[in-house]
C-alpha atoms as a PDB file:
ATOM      1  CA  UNK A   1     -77.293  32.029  29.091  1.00  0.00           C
ATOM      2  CA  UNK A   2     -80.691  30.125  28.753  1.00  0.00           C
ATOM      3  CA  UNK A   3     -80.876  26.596  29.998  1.00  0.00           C
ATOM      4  CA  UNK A   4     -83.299  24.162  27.902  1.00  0.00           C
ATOM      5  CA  UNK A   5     -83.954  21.678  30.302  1.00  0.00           C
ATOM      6  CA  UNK A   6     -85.594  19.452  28.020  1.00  0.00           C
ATOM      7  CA  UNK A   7     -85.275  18.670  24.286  1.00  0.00           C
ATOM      8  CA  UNK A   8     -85.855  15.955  21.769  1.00  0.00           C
ATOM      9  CA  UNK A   9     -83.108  16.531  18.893  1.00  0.00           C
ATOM     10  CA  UNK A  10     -83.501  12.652  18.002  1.00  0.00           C
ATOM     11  CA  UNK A  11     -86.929  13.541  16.558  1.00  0.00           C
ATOM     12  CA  UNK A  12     -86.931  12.460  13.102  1.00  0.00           C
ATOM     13  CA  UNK A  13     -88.590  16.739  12.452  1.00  0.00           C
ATOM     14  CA  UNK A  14     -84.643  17.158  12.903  1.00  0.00           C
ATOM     15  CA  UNK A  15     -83.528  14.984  10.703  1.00  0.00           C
ATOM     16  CA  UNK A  16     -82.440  17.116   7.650  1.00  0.00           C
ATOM     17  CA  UNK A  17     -80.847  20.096  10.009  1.00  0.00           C
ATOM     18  CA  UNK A  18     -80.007  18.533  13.651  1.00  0.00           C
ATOM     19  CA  UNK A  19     -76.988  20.795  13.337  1.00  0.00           C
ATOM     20  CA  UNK A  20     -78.209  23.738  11.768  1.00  0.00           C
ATOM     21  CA  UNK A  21     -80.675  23.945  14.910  1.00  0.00           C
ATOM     22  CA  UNK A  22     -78.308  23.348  17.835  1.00  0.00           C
ATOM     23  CA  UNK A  23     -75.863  25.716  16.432  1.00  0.00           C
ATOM     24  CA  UNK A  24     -78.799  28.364  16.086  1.00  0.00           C
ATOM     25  CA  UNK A  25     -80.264  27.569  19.210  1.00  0.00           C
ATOM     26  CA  UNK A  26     -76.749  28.227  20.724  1.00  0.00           C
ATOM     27  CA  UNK A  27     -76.298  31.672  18.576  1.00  0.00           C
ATOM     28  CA  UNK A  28     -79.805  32.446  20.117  1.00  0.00           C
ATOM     29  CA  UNK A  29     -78.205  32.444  23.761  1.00  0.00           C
ATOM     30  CA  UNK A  30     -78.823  28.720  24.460  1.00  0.00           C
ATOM     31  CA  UNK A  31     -76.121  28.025  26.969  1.00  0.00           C
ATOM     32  CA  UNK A  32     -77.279  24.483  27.817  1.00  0.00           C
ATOM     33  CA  UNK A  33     -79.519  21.632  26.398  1.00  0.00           C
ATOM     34  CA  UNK A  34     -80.638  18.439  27.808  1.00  0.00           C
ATOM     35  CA  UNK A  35     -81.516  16.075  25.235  1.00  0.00           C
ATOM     36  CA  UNK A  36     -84.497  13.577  26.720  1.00  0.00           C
ATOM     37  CA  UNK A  37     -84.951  10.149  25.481  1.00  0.00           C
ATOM     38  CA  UNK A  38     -87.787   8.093  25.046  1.00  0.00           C
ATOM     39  CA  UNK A  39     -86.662   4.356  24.345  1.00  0.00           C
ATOM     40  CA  UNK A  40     -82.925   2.731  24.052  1.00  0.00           C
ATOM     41  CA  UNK A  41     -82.083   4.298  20.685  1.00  0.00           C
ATOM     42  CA  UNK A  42     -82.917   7.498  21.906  1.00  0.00           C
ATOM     43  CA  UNK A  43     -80.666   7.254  24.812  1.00  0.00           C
ATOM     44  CA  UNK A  44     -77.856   6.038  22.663  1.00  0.00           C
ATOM     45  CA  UNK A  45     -78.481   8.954  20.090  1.00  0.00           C
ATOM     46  CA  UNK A  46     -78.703  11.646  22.769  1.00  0.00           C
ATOM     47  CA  UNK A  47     -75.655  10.351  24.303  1.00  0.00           C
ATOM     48  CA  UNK A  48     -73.884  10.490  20.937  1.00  0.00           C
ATOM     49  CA  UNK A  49     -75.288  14.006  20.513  1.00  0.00           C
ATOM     50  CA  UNK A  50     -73.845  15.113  23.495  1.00  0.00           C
ATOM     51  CA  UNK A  51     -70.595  13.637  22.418  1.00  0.00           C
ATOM     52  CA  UNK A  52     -70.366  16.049  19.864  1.00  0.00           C
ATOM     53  CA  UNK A  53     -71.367  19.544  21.481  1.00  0.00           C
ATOM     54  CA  UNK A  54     -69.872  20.570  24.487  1.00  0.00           C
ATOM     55  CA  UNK A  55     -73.298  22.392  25.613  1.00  0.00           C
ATOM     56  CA  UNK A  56     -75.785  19.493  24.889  1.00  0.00           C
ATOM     57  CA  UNK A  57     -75.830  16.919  28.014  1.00  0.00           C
ATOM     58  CA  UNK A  58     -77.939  13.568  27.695  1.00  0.00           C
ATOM     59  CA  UNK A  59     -80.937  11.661  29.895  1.00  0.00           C
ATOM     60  CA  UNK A  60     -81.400   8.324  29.394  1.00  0.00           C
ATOM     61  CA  UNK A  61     -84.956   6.697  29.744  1.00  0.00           C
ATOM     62  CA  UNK A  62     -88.029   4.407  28.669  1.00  0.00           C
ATOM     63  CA  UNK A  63     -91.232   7.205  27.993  1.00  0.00           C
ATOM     64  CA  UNK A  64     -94.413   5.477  29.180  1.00  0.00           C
ATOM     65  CA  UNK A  65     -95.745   5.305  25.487  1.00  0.00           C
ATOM     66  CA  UNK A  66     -92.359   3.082  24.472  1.00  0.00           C
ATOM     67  CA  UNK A  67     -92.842   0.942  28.166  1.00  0.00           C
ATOM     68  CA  UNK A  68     -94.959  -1.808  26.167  1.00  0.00           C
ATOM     69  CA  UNK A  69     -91.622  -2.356  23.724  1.00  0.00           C
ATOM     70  CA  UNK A  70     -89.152  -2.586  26.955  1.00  0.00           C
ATOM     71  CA  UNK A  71     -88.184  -6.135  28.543  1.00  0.00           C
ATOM     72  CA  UNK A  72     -85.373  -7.231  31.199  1.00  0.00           C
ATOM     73  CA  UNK A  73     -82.077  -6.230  28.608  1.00  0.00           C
ATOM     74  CA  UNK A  74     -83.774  -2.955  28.177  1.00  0.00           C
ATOM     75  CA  UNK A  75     -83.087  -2.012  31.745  1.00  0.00           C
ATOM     76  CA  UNK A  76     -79.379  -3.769  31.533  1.00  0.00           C
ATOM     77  CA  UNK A  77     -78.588  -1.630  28.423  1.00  0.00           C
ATOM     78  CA  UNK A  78     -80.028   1.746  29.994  1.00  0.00           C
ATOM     79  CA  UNK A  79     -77.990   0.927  33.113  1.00  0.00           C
ATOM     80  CA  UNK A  80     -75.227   0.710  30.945  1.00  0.00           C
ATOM     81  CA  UNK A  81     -75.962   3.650  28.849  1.00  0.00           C
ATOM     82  CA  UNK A  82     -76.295   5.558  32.104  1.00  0.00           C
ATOM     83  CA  UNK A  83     -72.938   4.983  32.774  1.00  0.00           C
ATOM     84  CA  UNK A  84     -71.137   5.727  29.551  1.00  0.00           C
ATOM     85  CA  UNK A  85     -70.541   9.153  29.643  1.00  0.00           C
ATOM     86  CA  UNK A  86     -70.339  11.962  32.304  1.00  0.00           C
ATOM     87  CA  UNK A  87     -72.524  13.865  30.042  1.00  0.00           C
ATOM     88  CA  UNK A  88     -75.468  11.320  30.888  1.00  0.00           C
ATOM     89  CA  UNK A  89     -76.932  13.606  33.889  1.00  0.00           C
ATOM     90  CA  UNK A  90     -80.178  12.091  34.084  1.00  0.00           C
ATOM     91  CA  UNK A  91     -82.779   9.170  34.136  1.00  0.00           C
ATOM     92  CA  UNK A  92     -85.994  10.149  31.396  1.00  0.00           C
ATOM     93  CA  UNK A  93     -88.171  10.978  30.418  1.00  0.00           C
ATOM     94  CA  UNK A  94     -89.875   8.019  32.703  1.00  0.00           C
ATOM     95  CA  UNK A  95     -93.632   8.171  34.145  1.00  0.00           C
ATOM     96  CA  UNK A  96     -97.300   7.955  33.318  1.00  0.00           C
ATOM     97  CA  UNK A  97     -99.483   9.145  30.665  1.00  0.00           C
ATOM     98  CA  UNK A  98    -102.857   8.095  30.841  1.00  0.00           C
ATOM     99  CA  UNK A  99    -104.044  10.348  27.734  1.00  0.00           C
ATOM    100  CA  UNK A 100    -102.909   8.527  25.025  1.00  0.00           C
ATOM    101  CA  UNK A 101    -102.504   5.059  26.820  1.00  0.00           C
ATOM    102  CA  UNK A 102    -100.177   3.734  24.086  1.00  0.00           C
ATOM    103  CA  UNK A 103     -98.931   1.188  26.834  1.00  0.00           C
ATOM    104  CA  UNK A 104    -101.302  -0.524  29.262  1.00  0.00           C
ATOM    105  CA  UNK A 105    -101.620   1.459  32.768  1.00  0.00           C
ATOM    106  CA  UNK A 106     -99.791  -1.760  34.833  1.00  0.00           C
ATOM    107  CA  UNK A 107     -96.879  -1.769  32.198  1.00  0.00           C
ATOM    108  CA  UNK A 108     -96.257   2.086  32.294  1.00  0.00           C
ATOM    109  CA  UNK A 109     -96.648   1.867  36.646  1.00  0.00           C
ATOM    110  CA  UNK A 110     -94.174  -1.352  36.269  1.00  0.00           C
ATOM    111  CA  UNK A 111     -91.280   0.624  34.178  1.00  0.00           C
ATOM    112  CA  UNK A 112     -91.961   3.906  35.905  1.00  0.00           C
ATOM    113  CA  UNK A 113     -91.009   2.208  39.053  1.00  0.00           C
ATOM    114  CA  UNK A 114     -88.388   0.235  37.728  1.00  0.00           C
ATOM    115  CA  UNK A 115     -86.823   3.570  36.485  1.00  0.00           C
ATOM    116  CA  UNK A 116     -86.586   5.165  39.442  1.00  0.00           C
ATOM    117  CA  UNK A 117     -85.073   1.931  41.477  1.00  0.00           C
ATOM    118  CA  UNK A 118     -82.405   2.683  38.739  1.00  0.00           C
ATOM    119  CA  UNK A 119     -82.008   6.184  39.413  1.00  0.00           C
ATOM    120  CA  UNK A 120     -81.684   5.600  42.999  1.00  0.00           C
ATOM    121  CA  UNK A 121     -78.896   2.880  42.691  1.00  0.00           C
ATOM    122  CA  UNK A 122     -77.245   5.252  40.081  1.00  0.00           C
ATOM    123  CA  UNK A 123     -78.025   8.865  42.349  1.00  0.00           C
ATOM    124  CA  UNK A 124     -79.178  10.173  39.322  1.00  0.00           C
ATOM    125  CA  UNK A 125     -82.131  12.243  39.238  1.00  0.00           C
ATOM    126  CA  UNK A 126     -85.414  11.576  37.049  1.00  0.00           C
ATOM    127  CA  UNK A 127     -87.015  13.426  34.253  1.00  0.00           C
ATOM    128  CA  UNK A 128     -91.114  12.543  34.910  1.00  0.00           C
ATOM    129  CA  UNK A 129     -93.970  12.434  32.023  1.00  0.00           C
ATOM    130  CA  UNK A 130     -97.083  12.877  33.689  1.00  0.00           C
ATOM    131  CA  UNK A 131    -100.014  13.261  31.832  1.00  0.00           C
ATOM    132  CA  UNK A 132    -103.350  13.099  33.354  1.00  0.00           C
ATOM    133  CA  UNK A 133    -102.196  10.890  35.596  1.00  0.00           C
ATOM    134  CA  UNK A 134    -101.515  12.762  38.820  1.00  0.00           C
ATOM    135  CA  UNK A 135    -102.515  11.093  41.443  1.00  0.00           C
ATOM    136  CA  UNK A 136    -100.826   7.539  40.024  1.00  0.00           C
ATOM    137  CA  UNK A 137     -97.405   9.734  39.366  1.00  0.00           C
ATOM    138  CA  UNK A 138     -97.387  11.163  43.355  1.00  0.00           C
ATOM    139  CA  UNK A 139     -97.939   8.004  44.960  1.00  0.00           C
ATOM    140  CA  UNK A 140     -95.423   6.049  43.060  1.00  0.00           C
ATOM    141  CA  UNK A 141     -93.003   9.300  43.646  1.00  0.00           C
ATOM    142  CA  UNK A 142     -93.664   9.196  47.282  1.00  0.00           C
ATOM    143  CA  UNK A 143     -93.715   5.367  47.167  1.00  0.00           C
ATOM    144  CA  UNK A 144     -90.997   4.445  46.114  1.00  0.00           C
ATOM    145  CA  UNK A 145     -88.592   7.223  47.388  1.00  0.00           C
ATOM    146  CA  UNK A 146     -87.455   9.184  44.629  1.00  0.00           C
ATOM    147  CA  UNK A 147     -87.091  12.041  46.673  1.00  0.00           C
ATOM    148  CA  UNK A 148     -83.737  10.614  47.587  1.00  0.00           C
ATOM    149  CA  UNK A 149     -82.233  11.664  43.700  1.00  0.00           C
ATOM    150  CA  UNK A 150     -84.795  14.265  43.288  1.00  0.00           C
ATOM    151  CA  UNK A 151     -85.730  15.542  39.660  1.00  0.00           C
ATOM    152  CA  UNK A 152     -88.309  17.607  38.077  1.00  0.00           C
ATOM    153  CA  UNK A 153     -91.835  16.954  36.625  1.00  0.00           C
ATOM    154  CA  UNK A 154     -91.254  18.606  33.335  1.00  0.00           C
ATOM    155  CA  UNK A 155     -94.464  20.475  31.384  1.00  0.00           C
ATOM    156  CA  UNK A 156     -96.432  20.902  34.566  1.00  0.00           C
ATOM    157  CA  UNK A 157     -99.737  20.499  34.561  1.00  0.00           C
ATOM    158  CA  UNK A 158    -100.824  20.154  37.888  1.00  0.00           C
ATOM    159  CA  UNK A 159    -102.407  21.903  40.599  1.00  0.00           C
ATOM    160  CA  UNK A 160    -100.571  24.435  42.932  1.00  0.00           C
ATOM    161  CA  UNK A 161    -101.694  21.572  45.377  1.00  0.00           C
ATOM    162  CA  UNK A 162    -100.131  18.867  43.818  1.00  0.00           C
ATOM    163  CA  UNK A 163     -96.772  21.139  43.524  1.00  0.00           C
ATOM    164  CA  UNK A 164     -96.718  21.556  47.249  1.00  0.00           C
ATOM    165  CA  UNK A 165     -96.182  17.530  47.115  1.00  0.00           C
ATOM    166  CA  UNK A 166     -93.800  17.813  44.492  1.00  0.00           C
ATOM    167  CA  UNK A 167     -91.743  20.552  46.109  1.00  0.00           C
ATOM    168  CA  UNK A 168     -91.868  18.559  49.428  1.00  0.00           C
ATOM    169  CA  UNK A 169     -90.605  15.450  47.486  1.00  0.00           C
ATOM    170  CA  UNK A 170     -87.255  17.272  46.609  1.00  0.00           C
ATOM    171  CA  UNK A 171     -88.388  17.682  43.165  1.00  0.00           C
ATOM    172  CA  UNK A 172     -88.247  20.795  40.879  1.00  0.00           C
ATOM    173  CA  UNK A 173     -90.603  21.696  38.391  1.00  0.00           C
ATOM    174  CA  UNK A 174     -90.221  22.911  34.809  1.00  0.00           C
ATOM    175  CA  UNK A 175     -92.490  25.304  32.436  1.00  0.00           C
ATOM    176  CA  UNK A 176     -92.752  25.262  28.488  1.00  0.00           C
ATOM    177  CA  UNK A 177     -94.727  26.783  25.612  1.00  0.00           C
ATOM    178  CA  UNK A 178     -97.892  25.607  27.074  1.00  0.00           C
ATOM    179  CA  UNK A 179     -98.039  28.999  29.274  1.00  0.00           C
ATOM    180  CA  UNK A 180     -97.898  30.963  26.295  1.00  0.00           C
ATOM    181  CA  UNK A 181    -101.255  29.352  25.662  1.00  0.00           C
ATOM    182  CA  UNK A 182    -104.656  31.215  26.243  1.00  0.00           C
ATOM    183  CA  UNK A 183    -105.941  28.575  28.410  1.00  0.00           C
ATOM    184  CA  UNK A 184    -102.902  28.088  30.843  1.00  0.00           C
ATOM    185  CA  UNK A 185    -105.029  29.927  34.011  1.00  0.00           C
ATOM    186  CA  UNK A 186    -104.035  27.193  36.210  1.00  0.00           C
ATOM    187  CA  UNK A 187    -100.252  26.777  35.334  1.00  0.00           C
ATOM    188  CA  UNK A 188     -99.895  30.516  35.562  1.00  0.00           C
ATOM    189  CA  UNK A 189    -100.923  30.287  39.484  1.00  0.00           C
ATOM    190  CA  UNK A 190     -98.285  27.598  39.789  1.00  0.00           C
ATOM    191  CA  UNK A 191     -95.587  30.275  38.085  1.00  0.00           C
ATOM    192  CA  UNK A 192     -96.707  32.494  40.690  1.00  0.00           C
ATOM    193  CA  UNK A 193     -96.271  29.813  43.792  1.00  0.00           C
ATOM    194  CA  UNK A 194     -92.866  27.910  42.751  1.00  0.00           C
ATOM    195  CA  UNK A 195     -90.241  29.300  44.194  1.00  0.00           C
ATOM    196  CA  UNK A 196     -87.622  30.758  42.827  1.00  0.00           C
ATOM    197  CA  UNK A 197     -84.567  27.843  43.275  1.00  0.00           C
ATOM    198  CA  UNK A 198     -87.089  24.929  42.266  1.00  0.00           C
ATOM    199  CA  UNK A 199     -88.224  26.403  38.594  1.00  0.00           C
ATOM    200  CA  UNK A 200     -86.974  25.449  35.470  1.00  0.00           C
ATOM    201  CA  UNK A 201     -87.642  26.069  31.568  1.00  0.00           C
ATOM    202  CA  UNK A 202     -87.920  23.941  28.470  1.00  0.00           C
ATOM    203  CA  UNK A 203     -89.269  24.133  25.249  1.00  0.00           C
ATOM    204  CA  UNK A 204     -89.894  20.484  24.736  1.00  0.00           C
ATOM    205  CA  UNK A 205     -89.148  20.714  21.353  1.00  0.00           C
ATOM    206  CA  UNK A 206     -90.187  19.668  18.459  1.00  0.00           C
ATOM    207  CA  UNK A 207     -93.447  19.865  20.432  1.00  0.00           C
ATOM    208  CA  UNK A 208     -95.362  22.528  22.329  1.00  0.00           C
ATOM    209  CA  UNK A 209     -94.386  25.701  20.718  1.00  0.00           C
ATOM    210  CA  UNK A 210     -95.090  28.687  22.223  1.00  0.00           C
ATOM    211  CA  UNK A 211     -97.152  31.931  20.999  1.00  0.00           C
ATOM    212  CA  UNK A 212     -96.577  33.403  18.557  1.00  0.00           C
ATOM    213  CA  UNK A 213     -95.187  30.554  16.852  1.00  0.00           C
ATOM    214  CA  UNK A 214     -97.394  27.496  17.886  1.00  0.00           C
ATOM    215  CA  UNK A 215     -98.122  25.534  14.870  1.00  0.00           C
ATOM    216  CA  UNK A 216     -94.314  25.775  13.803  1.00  0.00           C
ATOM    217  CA  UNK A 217     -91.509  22.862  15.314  1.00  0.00           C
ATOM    218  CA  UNK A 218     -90.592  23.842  18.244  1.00  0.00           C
ATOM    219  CA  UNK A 219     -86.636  24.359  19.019  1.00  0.00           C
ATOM    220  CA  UNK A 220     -84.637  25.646  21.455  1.00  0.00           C
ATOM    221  CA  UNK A 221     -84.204  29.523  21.349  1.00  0.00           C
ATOM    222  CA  UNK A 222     -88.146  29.638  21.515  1.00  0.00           C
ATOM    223  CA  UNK A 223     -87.074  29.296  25.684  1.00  0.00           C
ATOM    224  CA  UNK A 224     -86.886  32.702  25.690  1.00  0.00           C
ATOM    225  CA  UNK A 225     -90.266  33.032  25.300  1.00  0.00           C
ATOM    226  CA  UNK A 226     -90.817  30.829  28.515  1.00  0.00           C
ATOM    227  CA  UNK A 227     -88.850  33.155  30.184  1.00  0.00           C
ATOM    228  CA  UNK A 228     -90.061  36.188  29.242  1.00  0.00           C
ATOM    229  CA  UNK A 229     -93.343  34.950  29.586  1.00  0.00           C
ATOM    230  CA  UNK A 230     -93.030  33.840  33.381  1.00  0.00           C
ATOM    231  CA  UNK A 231     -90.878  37.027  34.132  1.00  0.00           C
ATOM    232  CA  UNK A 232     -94.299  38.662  33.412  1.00  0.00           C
ATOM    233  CA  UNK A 233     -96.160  36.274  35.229  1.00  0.00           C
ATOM    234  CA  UNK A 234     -94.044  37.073  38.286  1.00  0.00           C
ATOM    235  CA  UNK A 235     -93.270  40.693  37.541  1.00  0.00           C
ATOM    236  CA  UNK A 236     -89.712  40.501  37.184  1.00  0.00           C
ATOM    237  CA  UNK A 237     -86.822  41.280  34.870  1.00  0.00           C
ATOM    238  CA  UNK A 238     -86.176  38.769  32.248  1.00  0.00           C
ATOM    239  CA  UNK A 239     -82.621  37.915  33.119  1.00  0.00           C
ATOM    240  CA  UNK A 240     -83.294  37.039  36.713  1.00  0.00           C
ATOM    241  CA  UNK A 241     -85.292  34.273  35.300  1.00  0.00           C
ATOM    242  CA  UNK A 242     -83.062  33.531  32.679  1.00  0.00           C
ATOM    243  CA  UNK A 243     -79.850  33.507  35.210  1.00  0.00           C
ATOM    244  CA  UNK A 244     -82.067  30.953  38.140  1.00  0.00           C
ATOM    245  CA  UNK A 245     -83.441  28.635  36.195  1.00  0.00           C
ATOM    246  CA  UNK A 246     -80.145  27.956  34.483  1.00  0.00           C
ATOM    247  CA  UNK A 247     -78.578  28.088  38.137  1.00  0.00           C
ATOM    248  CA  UNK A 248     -81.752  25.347  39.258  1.00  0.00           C
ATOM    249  CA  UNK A 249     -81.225  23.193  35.957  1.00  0.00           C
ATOM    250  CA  UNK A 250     -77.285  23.109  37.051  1.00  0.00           C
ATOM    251  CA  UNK A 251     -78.104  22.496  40.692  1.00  0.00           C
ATOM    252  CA  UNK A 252     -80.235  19.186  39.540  1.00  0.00           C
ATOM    253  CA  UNK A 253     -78.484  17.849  37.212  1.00  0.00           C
ATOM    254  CA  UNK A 254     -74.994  18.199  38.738  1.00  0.00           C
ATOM    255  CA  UNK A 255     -73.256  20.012  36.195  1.00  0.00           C
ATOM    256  CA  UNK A 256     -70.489  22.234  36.727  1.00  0.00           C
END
């Protein structure tokens, strides 16, 4: 069954049917979800939701546009929240984005690095944000060890360069709607160069739908479309990619 390795069902475009979409994402062949947070209620909400369906599992995390919000108790409570359930697998989403700056550049460095201390003392890997902010994400990676719990840059949009880094790094790294896109050249040359036991797939969702349904909220049974889409990318069958990435996303996120 297909593995969403990343999902926001605490999205308020959920609201009215959070149910009604998990269940249909599951009747869709939607074997697994991990539900990523953004800020402390998301991490207690995705927690909760994972509470309630045995195939949703939980990360916990500060995204860089909520780091300006966070203070000292933040990072108490998410070390506490990280060690609720055994359904909390991961620390994120945690990192950089340097497109919408919604939190000054030195707070999101300060919280990304605090995050991944975290992680370490926990050995739990990290979800990472990076947006347009490449060369800031690798050096704090490399810099402050997180290959030791490992993780995966999710919606890659790097180089194949820059994933030679992140594969040496002990990090995986995931694919969404975006390569649907007509302008996805470069991310389709990193389909073709990942190999096969570091990729994952994600929809994202609510955002990033894939063709033919961009414009629509994005949910989880669209990650078939991922990976049918880089099963033609790397010209083969549809449930090879289906079957390793959900192996990979099991691997990482130590779930049995």
């Amino acid at each position: 069954m297909l593995f969403d390795s990343h999902a926001h069902y605490h999205d308020e475009r959920f609201a009215n049917d959070r149910h009604e979409a998990l269940m249909k994402a599951y009747a869709d062949g939607v074997g697994h979800i991990l539900a990523a947070s953004t800020d402390i209620a998301s991490s207690r909400q995705n927690i909760k939701l994972a509470g309630q369906y045995d195939f949703v599992y939980a990360a916990v995390g500060i995204h860089p546009h909520d780091a300006i919000n966070a203070n000292d108790e933040s990072l108490e409570e998410l070390a506490e929240l990280a060690l609720q359930s055994e359904k909390v697998v991961a620390i994120g989403e945690i990192g950089l984005d340097y497109f919408y700056d919604n939190s000054p550049r030195d707070v999101q460095k300060a919280w990304f690095v605090r995050q991944i201390n975290l992680a370490r003392e926990l050995r739990k890997p990290v979800i990472v944000h990076d947006r347009d902010a490449h060369e800031d994400t690798m050096h704090i990676l490399v810099s402050e060890k997180a290959s030791e719990t490992g993780g995966v840059l999710h919606c890659y949009s790097g180089s194949v360069e820059m994933a030679r880094e992140v594969l040496k790094n002990n990090f995986y790294i995931s694919f969404g709607g975006a390569i649907t896109f007509k302008n996805a050249k470069k991310s389709i040359e990193v389909v073709r160069y990942v190999p096969d036991d570091r990729l994952l797939i994600e929809t994202d969702c609510p955002y990033l739908t894939p063709e033919p349904y961009r414009g629509r909220r994005n949910e989880s049974g669209y990650v078939r479309l991922v990976a049918e889409k880089i099963a033609e990318i790397r010209n083969i069958g549809l449930d090879e990619v289906i079957s390793k990435t959900a192996e990979n996303a099991k691997r990482l996120f130590n779930i049995r």
